[in-house]
C-alpha atoms as a PDB file:
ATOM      1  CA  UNK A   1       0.000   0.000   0.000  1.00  0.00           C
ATOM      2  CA  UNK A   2       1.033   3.531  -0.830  1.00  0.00           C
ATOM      3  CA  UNK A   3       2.274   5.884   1.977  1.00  0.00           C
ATOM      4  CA  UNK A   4      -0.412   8.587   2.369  1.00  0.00           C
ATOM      5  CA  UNK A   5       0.137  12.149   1.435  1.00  0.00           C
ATOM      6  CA  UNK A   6       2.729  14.107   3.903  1.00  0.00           C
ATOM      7  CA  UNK A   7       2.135  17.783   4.032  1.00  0.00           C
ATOM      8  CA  UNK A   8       4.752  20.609   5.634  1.00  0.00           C
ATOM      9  CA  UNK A   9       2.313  23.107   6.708  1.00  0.00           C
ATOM     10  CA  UNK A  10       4.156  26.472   7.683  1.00  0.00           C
ATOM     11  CA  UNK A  11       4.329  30.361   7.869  1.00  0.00           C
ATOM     12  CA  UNK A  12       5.667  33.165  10.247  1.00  0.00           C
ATOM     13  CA  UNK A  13       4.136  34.326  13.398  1.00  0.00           C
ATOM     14  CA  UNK A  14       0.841  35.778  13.116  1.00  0.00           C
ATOM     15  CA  UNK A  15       0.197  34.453   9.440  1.00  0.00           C
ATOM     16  CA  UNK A  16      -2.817  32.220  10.540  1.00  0.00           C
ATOM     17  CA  UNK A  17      -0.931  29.042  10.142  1.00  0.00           C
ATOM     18  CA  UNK A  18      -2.660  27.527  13.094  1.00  0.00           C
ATOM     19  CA  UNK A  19      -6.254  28.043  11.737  1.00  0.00           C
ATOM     20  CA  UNK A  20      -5.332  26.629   8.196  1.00  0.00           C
ATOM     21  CA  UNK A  21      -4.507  23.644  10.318  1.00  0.00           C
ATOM     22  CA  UNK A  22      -7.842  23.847  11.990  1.00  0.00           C
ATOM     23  CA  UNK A  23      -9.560  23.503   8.268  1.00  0.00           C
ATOM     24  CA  UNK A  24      -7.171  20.711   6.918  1.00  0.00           C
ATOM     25  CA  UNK A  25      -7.745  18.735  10.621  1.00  0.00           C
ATOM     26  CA  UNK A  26     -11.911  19.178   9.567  1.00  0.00           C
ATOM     27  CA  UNK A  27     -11.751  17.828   6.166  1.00  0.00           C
ATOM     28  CA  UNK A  28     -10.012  14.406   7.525  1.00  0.00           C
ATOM     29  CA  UNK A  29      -6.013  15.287   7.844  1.00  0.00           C
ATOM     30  CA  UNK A  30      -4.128  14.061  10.633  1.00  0.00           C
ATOM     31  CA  UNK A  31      -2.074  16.909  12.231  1.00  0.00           C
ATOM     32  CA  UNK A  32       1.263  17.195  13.781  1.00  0.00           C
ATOM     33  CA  UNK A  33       2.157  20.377  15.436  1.00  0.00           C
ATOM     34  CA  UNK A  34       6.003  20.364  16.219  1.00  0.00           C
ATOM     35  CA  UNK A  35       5.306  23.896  18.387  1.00  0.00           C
ATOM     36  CA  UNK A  36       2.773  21.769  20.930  1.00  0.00           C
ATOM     37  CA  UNK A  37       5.415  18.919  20.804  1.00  0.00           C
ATOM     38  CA  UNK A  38       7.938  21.476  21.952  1.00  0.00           C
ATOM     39  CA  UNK A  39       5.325  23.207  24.558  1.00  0.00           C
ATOM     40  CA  UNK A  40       5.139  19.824  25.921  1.00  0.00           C
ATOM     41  CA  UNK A  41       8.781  18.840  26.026  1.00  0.00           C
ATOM     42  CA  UNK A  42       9.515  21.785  28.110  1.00  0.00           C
ATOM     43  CA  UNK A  43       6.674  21.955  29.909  1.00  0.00           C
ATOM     44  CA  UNK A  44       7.056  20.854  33.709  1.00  0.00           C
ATOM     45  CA  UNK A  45       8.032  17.340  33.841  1.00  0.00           C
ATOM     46  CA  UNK A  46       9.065  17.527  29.665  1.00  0.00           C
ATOM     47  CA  UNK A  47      11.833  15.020  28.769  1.00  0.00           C
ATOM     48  CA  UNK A  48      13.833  18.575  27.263  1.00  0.00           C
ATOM     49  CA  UNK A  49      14.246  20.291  31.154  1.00  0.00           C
ATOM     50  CA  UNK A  50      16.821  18.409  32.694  1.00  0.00           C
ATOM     51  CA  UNK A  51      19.235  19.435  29.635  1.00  0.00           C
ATOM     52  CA  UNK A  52      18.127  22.624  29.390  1.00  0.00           C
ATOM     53  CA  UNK A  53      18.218  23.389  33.159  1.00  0.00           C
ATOM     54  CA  UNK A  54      22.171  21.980  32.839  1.00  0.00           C
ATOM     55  CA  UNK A  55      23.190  24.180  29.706  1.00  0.00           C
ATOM     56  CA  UNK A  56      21.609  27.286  30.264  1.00  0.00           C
ATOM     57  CA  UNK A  57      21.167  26.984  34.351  1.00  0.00           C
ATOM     58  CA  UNK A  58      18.495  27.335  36.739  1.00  0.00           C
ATOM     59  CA  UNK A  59      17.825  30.804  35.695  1.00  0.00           C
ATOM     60  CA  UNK A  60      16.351  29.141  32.771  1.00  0.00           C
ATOM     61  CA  UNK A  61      13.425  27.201  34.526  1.00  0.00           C
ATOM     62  CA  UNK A  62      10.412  28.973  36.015  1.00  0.00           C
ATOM     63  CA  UNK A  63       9.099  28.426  39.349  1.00  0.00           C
ATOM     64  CA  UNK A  64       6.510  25.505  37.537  1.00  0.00           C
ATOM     65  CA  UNK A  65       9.044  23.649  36.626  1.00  0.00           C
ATOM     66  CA  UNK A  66       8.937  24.443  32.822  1.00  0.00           C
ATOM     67  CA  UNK A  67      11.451  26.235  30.698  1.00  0.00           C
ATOM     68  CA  UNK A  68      10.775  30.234  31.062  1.00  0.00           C
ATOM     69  CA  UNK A  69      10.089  31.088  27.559  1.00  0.00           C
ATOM     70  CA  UNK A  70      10.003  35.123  27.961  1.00  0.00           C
ATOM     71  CA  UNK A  71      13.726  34.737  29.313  1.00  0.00           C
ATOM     72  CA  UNK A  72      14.878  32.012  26.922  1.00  0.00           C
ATOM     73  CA  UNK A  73      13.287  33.651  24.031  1.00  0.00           C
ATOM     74  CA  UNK A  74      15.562  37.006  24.989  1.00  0.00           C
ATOM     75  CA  UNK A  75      18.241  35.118  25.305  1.00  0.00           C
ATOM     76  CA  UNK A  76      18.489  33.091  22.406  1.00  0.00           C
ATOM     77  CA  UNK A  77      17.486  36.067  20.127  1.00  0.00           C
ATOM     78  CA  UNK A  78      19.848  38.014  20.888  1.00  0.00           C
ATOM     79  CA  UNK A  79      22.738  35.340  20.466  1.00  0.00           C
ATOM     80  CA  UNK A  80      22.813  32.902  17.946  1.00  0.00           C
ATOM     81  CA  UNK A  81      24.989  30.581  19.376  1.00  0.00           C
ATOM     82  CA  UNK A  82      22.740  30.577  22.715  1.00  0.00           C
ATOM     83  CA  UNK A  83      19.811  29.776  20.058  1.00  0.00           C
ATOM     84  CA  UNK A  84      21.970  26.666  18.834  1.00  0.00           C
ATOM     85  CA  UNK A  85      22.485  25.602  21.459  1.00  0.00           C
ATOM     86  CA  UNK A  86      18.734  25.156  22.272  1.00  0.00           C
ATOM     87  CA  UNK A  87      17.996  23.977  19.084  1.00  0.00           C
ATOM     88  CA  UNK A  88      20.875  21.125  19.674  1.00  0.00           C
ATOM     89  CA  UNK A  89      18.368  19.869  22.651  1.00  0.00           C
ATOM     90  CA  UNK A  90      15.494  20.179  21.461  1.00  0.00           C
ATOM     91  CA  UNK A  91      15.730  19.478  17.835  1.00  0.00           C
ATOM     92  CA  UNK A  92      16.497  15.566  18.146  1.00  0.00           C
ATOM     93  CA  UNK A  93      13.630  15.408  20.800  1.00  0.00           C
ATOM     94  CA  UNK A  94      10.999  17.112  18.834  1.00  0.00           C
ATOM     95  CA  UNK A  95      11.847  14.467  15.528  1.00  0.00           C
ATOM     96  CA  UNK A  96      11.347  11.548  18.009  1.00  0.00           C
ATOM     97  CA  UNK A  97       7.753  12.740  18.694  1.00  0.00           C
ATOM     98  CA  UNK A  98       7.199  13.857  15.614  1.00  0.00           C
ATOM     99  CA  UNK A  99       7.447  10.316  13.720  1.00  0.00           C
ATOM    100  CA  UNK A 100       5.976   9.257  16.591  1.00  0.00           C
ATOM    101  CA  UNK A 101       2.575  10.925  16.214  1.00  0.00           C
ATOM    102  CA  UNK A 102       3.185  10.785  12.360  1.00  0.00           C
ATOM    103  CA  UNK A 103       2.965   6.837  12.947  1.00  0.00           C
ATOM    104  CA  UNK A 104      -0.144   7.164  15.189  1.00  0.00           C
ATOM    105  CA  UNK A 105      -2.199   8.246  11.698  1.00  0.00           C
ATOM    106  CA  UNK A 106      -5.203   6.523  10.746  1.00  0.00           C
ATOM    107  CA  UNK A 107      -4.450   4.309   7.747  1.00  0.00           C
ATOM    108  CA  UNK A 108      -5.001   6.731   4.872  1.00  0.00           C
ATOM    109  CA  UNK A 109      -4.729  10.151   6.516  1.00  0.00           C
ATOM    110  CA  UNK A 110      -2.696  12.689   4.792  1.00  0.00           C
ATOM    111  CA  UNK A 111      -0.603  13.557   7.604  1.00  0.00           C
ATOM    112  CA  UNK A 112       0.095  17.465   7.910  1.00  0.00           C
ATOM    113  CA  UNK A 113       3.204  18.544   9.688  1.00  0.00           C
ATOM    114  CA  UNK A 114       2.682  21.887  11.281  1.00  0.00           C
ATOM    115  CA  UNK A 115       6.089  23.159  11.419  1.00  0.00           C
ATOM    116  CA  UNK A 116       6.672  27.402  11.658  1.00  0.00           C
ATOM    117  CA  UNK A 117      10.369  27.267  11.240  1.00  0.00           C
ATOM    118  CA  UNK A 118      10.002  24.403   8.241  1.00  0.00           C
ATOM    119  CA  UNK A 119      11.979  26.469   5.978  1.00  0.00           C
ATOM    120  CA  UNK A 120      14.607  27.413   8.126  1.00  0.00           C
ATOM    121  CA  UNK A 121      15.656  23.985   9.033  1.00  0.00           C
ATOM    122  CA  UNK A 122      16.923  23.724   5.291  1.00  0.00           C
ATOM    123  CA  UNK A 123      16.854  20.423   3.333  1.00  0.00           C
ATOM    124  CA  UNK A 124      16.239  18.553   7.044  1.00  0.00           C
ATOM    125  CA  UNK A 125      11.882  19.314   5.996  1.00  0.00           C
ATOM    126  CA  UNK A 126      11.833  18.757   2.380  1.00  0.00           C
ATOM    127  CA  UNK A 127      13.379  15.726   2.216  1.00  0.00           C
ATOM    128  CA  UNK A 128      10.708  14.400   4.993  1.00  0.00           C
ATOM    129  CA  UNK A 129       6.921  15.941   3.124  1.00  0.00           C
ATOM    130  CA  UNK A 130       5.939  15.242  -0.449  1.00  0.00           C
ATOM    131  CA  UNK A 131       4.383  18.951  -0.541  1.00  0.00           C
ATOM    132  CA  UNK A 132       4.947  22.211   1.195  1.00  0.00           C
ATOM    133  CA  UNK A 133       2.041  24.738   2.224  1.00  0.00           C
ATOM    134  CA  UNK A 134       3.189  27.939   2.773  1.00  0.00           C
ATOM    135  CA  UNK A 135       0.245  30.524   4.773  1.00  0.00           C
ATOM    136  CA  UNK A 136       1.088  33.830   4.032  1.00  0.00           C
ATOM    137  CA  UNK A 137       0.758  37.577   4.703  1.00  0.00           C
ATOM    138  CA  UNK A 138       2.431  40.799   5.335  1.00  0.00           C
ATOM    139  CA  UNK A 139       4.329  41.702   8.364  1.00  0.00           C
ATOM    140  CA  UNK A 140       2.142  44.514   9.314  1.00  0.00           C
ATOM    141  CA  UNK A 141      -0.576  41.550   8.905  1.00  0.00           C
ATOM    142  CA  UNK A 142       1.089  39.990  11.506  1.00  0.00           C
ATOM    143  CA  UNK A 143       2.014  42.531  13.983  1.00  0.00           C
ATOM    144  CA  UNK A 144      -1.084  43.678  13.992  1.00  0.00           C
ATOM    145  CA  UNK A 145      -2.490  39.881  14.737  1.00  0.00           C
ATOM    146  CA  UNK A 146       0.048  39.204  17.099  1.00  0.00           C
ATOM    147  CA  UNK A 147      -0.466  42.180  19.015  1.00  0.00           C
ATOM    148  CA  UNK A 148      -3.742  41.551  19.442  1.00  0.00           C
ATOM    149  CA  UNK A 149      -3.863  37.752  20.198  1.00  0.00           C
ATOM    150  CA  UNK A 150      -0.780  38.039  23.046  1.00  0.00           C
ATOM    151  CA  UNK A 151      -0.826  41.658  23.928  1.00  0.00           C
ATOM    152  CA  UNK A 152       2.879  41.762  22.547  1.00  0.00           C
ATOM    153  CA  UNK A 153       4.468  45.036  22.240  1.00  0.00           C
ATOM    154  CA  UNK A 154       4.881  45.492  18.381  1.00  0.00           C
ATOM    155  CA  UNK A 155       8.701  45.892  18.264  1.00  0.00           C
ATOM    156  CA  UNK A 156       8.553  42.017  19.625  1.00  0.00           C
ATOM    157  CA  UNK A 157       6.664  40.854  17.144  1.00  0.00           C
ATOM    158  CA  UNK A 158       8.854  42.544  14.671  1.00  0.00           C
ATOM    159  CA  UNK A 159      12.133  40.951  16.365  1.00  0.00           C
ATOM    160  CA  UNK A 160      10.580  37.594  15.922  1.00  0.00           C
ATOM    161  CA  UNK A 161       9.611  38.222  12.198  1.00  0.00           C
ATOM    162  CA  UNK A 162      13.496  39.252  11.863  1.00  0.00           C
ATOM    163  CA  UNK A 163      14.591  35.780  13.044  1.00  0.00           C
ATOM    164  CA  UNK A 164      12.449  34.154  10.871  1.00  0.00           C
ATOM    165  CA  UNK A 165      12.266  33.730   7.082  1.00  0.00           C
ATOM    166  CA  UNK A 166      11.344  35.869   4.552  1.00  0.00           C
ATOM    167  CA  UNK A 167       7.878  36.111   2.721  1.00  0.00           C
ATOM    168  CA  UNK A 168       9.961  35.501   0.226  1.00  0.00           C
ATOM    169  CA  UNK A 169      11.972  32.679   1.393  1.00  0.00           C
ATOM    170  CA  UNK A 170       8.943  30.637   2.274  1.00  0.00           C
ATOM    171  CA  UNK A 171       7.497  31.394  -1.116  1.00  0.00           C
ATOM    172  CA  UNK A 172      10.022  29.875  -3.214  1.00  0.00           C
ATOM    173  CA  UNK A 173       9.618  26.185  -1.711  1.00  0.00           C
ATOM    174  CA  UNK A 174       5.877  26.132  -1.653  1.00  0.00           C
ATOM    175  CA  UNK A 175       4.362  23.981  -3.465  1.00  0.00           C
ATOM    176  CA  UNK A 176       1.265  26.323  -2.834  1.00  0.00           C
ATOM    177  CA  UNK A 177       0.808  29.361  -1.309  1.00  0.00           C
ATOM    178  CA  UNK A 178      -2.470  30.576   0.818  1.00  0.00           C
ATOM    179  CA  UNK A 179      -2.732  34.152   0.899  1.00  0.00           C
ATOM    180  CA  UNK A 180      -3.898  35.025   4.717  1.00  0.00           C
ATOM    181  CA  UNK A 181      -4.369  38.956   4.149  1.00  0.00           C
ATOM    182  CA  UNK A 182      -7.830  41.094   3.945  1.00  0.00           C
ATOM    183  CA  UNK A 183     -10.023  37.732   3.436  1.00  0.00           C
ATOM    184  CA  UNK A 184     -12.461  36.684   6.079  1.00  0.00           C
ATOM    185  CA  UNK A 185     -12.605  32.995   7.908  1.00  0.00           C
ATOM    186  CA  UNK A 186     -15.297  31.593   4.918  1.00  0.00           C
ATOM    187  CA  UNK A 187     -12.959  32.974   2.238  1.00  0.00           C
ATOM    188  CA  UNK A 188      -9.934  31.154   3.890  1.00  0.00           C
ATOM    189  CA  UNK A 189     -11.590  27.450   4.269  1.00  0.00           C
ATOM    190  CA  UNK A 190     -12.513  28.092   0.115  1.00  0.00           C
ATOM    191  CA  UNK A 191      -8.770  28.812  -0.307  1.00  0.00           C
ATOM    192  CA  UNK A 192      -7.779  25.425   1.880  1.00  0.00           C
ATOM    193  CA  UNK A 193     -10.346  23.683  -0.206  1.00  0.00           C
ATOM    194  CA  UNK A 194      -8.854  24.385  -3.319  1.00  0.00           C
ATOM    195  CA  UNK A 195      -5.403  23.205  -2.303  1.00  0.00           C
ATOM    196  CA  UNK A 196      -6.783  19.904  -0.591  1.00  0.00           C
ATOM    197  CA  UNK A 197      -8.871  18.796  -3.364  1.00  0.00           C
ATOM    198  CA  UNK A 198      -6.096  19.544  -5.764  1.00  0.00           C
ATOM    199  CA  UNK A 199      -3.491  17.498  -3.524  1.00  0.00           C
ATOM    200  CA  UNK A 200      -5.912  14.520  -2.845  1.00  0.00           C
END
């Protein structure tokens, strides 16, 4: 039997990624978000704190028990090597659970791998999905979403969109491209069923 479709779903912060997930997880794909597998990892108790707490110290563990993402987010933005180095722990953790849950499909089910920083792990992604869907929009799109879904200040929300890849970037591996900008929620799910029924 034929293995069933794998998608890379992706798209930078704000760009509505999470919803177009929402739509493909209605119409019958299984869906594996590598941001909740990382939430969980370093969540209190998450197989990721122990190394974490030991490379970056105790400073980097809230009073939960759970990595302190305001302070680790600083941290590894403004030093690249510091965001390596987090990366190096996490990385290999997050690609266990993600074949994991990948595995844990329904016989069938396309299998949609939620992934923001897809194409900023390189060739790693590409060589793992048979198609790429890229969600986009522009960054004042995003600010302006972000800011209002987490009460960030917008100069955060435009650091983050600096560490991340270009509109650009993103658009030159899709396979297909959902413009997120100025449409409405009924709009959108008419744009996801174009691509799905074109895939399937």
């Amino acid at each position: 039997m034929s293995r069933a479709l794998r998608i890379g779903l992706t798209g930078g912060i704000g760009s509505g990624k999470s919803t177009v997930a929402g739509l493909l997880r209605a119409r019958g794909a299984h869906i594996v978000d590598t941001d909740a597998i990382a939430h969980r990892l370093t969540a209190p108790g998450g197989r990721a704190i122990a190394a974490i707490a030991a490379a970056f110290g105790p400073e980097s563990i809230d009073a939960q028990g759970a990595m302190d993402r305001a302070r680790m987010r600083e941290r590894v933005f403004a030093d690249p090597a510091e965001r390596q180095r987090l990366e190096a722990i996490l990385h290999p953790l997050i690609a266990e659970d993600t074949e994991a849950e990948a595995a844990a499909a329904p016989p069938g089910a396309p299998v949609v791998f939620d992934v923001p920083l897809l194409v900023e792990s390189g060739r790693r992604w590409r060589e793992r999905v048979d198609r790429i869907l890229v969600v986009d929009c522009t960054p004042a799109t995003q600010i302006a979403r972000v800011v209002a879904r987490n009460g960030w200040a917008p100069e955060a929300v435009e650091r983050v969109i600096a560490q991340q890849a270009g509109r650009e970037q993103r658009r030159a591996v899709a396979d297909a491209v959902i413009l997120n900008d100025g449409i409405d929620h009924d709009q959108l799910a008419l744009a996801v069923d174009h691509v799905w029924k074109s895939w399937l």
